[in-house]
PDB file of N, CA and C in Angstrom:
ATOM      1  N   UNK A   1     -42.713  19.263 -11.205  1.00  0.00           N
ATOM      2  CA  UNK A   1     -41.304  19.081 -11.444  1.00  0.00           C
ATOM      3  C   UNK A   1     -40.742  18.102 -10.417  1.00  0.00           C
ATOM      4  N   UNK A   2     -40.098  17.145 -11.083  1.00  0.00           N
ATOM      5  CA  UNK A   2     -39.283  15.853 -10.317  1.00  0.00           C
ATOM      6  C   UNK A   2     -38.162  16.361  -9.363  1.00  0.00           C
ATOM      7  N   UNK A   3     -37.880  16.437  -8.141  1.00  0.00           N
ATOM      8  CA  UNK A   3     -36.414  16.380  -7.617  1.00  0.00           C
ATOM      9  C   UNK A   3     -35.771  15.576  -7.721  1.00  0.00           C
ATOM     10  N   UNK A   4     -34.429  16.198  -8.242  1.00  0.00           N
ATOM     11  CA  UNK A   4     -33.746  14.828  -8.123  1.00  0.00           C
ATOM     12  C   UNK A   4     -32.508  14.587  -6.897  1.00  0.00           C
ATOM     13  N   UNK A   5     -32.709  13.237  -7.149  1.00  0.00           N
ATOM     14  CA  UNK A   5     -32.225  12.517  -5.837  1.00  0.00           C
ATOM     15  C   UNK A   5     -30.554  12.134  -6.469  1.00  0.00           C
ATOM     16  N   UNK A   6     -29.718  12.671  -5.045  1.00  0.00           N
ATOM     17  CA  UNK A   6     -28.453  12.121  -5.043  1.00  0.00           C
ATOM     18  C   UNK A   6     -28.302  10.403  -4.968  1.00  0.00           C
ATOM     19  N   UNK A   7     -27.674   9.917  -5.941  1.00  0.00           N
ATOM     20  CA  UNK A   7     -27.087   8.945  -5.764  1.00  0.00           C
ATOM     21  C   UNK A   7     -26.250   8.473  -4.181  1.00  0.00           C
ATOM     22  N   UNK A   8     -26.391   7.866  -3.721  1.00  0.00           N
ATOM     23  CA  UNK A   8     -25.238   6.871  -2.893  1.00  0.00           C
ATOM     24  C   UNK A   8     -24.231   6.484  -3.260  1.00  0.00           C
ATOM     25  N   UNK A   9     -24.347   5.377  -4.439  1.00  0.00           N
ATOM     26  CA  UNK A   9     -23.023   5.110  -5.062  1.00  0.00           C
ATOM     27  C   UNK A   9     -22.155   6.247  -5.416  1.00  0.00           C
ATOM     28  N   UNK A  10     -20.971   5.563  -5.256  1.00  0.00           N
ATOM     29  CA  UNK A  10     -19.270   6.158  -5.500  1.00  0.00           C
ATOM     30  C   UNK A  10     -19.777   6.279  -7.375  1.00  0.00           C
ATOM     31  N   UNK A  11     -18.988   7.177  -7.457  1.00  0.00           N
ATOM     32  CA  UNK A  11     -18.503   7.317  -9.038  1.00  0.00           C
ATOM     33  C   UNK A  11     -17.199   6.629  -9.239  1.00  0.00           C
ATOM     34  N   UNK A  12     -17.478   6.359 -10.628  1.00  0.00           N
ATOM     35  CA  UNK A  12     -16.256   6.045 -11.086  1.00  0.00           C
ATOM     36  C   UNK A  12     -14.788   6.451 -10.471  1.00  0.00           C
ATOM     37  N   UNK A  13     -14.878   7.344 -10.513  1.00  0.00           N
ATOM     38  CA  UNK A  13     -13.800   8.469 -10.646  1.00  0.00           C
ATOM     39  C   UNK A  13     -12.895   8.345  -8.971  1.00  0.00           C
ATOM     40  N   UNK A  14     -13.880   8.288  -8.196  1.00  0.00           N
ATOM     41  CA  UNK A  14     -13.620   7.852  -6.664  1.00  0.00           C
ATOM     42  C   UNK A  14     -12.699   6.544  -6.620  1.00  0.00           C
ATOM     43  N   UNK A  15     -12.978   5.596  -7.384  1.00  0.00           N
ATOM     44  CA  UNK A  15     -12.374   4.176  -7.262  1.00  0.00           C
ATOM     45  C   UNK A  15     -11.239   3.824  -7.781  1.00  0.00           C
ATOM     46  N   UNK A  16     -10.976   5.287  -9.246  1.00  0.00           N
ATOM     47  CA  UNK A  16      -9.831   4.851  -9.840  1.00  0.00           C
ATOM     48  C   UNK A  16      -8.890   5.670  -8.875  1.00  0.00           C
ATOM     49  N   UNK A  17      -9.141   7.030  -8.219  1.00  0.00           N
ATOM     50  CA  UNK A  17      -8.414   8.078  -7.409  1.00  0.00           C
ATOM     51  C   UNK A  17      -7.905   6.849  -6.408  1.00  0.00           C
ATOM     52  N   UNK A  18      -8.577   6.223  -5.780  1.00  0.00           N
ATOM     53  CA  UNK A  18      -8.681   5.370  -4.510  1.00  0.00           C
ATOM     54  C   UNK A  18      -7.445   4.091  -4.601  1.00  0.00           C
ATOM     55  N   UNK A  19      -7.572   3.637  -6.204  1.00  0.00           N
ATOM     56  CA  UNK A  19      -6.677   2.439  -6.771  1.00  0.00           C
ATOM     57  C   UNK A  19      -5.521   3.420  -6.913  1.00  0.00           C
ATOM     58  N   UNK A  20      -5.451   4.598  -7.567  1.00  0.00           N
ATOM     59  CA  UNK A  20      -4.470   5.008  -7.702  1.00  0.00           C
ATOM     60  C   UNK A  20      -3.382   5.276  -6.182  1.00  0.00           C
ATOM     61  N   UNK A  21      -3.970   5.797  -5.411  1.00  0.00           N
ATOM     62  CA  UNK A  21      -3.209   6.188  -4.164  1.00  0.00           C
ATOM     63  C   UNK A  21      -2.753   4.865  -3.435  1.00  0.00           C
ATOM     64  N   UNK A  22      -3.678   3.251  -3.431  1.00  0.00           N
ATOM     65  CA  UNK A  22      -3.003   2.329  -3.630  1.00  0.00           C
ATOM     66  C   UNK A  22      -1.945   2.013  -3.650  1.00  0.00           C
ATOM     67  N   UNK A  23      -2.009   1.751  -5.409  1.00  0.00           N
ATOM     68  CA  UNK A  23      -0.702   1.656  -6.150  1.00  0.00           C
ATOM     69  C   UNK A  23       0.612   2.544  -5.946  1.00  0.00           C
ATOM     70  N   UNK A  24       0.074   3.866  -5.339  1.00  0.00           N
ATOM     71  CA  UNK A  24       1.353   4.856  -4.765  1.00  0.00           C
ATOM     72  C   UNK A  24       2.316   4.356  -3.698  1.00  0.00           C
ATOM     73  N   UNK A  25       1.051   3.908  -2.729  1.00  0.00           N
ATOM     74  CA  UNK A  25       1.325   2.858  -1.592  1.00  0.00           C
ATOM     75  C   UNK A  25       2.034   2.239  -1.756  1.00  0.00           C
ATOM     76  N   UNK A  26       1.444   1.214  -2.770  1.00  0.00           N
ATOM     77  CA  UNK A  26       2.519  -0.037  -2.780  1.00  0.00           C
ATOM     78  C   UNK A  26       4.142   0.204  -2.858  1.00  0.00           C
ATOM     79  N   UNK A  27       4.239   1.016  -3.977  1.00  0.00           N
ATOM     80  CA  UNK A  27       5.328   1.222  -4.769  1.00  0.00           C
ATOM     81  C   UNK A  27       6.281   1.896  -4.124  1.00  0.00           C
ATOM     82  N   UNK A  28       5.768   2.776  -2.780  1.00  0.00           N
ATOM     83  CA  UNK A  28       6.433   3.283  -1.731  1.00  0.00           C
ATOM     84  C   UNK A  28       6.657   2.195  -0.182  1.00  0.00           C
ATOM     85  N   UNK A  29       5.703   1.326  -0.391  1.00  0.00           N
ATOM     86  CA  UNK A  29       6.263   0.141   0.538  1.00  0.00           C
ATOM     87  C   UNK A  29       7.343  -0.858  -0.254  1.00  0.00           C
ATOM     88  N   UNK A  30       6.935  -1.234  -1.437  1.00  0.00           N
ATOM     89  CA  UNK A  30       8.072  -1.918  -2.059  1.00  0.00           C
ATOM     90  C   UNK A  30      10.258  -1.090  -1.761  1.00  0.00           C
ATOM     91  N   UNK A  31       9.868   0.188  -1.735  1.00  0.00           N
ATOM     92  CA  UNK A  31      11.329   1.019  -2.110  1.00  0.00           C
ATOM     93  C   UNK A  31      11.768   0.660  -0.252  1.00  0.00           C
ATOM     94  N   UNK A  32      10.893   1.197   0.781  1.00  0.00           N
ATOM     95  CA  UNK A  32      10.774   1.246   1.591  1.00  0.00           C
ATOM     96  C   UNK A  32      11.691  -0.113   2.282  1.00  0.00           C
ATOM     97  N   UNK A  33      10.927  -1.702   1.832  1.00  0.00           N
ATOM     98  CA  UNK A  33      11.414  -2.919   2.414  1.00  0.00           C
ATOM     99  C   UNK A  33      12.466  -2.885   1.840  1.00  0.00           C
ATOM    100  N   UNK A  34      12.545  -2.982   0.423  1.00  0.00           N
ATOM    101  CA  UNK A  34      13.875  -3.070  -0.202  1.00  0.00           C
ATOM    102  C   UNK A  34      15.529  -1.994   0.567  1.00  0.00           C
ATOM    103  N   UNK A  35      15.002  -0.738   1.027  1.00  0.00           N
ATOM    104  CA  UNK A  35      16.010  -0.333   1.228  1.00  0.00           C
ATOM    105  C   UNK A  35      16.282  -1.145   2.767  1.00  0.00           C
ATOM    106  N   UNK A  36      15.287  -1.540   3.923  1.00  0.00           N
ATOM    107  CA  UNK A  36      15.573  -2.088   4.904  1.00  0.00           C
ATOM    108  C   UNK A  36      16.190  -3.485   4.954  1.00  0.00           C
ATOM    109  N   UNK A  37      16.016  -3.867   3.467  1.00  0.00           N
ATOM    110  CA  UNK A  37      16.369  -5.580   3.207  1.00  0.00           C
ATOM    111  C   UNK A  37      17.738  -5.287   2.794  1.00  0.00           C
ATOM    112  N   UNK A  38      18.561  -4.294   2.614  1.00  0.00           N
ATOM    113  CA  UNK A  38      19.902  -4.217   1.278  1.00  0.00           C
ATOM    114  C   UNK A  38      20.868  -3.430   1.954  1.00  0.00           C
ATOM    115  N   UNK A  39      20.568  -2.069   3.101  1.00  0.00           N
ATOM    116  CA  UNK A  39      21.294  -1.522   4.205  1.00  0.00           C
ATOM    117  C   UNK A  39      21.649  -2.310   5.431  1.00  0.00           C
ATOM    118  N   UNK A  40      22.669  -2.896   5.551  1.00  0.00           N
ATOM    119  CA  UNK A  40      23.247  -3.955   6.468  1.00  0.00           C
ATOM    120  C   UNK A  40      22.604  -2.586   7.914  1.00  0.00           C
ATOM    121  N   UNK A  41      23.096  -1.382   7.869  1.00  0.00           N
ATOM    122  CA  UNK A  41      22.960  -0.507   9.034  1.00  0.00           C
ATOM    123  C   UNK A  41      21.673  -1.459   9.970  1.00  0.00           C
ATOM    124  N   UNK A  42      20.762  -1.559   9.243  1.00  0.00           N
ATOM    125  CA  UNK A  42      19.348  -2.200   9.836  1.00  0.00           C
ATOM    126  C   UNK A  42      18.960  -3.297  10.832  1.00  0.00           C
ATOM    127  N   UNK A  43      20.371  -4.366   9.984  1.00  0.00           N
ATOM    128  CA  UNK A  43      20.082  -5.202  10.439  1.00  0.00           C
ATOM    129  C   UNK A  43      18.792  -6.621   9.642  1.00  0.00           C
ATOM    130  N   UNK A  44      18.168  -6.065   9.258  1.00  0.00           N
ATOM    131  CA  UNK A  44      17.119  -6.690   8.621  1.00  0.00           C
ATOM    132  C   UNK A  44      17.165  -7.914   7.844  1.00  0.00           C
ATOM    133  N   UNK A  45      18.547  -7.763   6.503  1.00  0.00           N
ATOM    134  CA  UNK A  45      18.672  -8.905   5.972  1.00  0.00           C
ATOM    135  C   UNK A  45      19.332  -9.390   6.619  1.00  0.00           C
ATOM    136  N   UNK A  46      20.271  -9.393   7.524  1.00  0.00           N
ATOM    137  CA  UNK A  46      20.912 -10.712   8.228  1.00  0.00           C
ATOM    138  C   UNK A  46      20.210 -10.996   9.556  1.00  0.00           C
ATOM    139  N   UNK A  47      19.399 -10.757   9.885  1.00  0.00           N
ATOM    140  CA  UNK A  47      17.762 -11.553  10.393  1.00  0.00           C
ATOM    141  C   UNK A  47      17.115 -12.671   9.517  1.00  0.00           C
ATOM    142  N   UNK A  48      17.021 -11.892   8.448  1.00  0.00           N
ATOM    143  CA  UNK A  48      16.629 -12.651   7.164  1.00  0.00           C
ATOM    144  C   UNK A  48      17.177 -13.707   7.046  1.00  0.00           C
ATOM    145  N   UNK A  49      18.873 -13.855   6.859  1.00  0.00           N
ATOM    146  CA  UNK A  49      19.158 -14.792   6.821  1.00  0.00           C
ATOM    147  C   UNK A  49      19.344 -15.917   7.880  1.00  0.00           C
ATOM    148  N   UNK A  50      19.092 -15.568   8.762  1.00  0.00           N
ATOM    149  CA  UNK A  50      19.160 -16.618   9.793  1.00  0.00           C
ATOM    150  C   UNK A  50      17.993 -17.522  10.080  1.00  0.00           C
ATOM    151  N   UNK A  51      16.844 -17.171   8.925  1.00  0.00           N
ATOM    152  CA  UNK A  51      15.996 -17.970   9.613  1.00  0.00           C
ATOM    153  C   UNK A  51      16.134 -19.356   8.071  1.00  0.00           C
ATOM    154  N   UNK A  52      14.781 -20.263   8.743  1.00  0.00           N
ATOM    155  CA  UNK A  52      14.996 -21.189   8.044  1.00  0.00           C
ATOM    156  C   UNK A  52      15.010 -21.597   6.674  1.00  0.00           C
ATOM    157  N   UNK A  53      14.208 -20.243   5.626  1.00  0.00           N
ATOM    158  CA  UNK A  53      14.097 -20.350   4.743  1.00  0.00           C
ATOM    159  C   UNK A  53      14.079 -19.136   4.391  1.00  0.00           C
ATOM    160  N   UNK A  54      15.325 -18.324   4.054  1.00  0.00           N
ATOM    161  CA  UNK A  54      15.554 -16.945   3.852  1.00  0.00           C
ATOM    162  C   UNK A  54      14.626 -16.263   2.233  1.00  0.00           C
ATOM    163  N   UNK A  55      14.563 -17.126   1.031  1.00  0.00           N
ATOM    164  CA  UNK A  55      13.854 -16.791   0.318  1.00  0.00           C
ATOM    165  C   UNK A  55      12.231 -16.405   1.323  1.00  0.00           C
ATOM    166  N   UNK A  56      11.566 -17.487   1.307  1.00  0.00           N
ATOM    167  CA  UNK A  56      10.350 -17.028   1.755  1.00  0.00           C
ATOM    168  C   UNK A  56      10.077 -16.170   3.020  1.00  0.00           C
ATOM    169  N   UNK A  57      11.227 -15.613   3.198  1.00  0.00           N
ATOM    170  CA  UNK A  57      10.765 -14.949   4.575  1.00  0.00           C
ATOM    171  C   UNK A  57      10.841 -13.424   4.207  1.00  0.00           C
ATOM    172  N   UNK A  58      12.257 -13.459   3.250  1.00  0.00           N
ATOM    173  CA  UNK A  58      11.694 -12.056   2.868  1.00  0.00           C
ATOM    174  C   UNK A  58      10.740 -11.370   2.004  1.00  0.00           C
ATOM    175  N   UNK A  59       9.935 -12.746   0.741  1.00  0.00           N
ATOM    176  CA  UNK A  59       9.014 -12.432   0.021  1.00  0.00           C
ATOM    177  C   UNK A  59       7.560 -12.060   1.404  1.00  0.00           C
ATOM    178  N   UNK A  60       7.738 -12.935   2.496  1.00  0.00           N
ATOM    179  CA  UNK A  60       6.779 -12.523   3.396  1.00  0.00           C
ATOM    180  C   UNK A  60       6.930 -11.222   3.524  1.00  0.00           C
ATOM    181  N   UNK A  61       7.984 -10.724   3.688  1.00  0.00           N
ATOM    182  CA  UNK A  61       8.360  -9.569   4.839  1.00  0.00           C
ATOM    183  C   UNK A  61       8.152  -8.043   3.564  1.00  0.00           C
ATOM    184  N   UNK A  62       8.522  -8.308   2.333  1.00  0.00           N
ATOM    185  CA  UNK A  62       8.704  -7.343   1.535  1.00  0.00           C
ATOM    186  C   UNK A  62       6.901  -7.187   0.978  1.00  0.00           C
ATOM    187  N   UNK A  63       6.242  -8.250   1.069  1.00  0.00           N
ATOM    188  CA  UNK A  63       5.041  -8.385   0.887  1.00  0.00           C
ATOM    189  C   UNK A  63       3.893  -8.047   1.780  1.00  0.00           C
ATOM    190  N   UNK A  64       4.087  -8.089   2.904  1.00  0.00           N
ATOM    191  CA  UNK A  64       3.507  -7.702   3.636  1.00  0.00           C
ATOM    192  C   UNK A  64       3.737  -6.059   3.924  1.00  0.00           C
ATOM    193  N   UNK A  65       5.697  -5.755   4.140  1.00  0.00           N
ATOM    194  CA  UNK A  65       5.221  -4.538   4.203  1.00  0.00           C
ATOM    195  C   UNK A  65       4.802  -3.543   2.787  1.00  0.00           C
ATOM    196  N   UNK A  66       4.392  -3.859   1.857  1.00  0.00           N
ATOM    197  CA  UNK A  66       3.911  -3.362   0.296  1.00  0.00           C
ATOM    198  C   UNK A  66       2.258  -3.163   0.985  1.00  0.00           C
ATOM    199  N   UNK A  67       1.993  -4.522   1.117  1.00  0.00           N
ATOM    200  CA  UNK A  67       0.587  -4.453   1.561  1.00  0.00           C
ATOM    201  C   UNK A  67       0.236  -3.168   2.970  1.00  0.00           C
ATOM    202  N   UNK A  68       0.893  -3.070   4.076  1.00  0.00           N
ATOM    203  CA  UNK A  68       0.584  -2.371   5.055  1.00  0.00           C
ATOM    204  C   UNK A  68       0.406  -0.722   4.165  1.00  0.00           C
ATOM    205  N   UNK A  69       1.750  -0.709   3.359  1.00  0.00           N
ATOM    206  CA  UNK A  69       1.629   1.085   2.869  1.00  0.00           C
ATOM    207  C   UNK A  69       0.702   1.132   1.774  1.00  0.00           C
ATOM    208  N   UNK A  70       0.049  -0.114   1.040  1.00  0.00           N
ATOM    209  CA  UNK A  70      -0.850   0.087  -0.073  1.00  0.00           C
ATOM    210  C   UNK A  70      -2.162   0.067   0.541  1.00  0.00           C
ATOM    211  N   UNK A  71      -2.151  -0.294   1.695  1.00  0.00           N
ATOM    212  CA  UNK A  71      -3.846   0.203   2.583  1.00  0.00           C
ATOM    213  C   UNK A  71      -3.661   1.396   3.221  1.00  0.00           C
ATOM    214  N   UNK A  72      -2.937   1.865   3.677  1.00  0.00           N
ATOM    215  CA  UNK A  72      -2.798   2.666   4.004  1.00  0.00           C
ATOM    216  C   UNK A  72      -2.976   4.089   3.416  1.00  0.00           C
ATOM    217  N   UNK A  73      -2.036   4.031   2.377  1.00  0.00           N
ATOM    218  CA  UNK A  73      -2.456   4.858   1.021  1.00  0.00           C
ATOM    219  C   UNK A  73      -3.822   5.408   0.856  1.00  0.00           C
ATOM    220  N   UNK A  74      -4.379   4.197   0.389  1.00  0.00           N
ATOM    221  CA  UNK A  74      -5.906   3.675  -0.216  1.00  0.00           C
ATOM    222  C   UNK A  74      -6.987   4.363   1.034  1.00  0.00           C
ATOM    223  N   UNK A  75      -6.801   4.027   2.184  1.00  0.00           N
ATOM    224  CA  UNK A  75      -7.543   4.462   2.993  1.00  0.00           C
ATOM    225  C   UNK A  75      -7.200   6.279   3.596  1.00  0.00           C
ATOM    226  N   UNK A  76      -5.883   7.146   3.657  1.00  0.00           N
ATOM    227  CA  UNK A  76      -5.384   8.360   3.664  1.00  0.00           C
ATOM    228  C   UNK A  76      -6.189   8.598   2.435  1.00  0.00           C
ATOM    229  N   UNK A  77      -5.837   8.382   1.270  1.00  0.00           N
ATOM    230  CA  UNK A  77      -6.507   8.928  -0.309  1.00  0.00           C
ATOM    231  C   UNK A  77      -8.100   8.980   0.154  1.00  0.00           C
ATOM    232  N   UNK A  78      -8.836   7.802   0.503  1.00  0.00           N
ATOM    233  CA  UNK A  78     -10.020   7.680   0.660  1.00  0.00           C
ATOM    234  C   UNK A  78     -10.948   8.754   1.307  1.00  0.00           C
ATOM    235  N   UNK A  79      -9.998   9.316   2.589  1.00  0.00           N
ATOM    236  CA  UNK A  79     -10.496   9.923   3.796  1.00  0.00           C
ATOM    237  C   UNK A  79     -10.112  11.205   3.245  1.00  0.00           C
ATOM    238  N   UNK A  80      -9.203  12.040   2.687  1.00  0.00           N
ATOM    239  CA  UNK A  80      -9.041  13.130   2.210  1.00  0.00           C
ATOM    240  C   UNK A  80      -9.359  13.882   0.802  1.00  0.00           C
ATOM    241  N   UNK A  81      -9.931  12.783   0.209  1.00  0.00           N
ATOM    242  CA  UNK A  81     -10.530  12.827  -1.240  1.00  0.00           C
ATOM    243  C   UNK A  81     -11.509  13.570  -0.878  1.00  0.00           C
ATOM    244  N   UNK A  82     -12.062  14.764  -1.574  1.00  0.00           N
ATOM    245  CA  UNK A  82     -12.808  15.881  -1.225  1.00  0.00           C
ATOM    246  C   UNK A  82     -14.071  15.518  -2.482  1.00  0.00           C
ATOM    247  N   UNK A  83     -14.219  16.525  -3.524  1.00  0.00           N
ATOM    248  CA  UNK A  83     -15.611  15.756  -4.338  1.00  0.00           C
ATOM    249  C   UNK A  83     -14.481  15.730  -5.744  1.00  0.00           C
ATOM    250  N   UNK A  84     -14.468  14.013  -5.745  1.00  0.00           N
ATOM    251  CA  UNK A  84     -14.149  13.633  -7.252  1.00  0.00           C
ATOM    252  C   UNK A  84     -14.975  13.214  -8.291  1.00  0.00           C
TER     253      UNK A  84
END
């Protein structure tokens, strides 16, 4: 009788859990910049506007912080994902 051997590779199922918590990320960094870009309290958008090219600074700024909470996500989901 053959033993059988565990795979290494991720399953499916791991990658979509993994994209999903992602995308949670993102969508919670997107609400996140937006409310720091639109509450004067902050300060943030009139930073924004003072620099030289206020469009691209806040697509930087709203983009980047999307990206920081969508790795973040992705990697929390990753590390606490138990057997999917």
């Amino acid at each position: 009788m053959r033993v059988k051997k565990r795979s290494n590779l991720p399953k499916a199922g791991v990658a979509v859990a993994v994209a999903n918590h992602a995308a949670m990320g993102i969508a919670l960094g997107l609400v996140f910049a937006l409310i720091l870009t639109k509450i004067p309290f902050f300060g943030v958008g009139a930073l924004i506007d003072l620099s030289d090219h206020p469009q691209a600074t806040l697509a930087m700024f709203v983009g980047t912080v999307m990206v920081m909470f969508g790795i973040g996500a992705a990697l929390t989901g990753s590390i606490l994902m138990e057997d999917v």
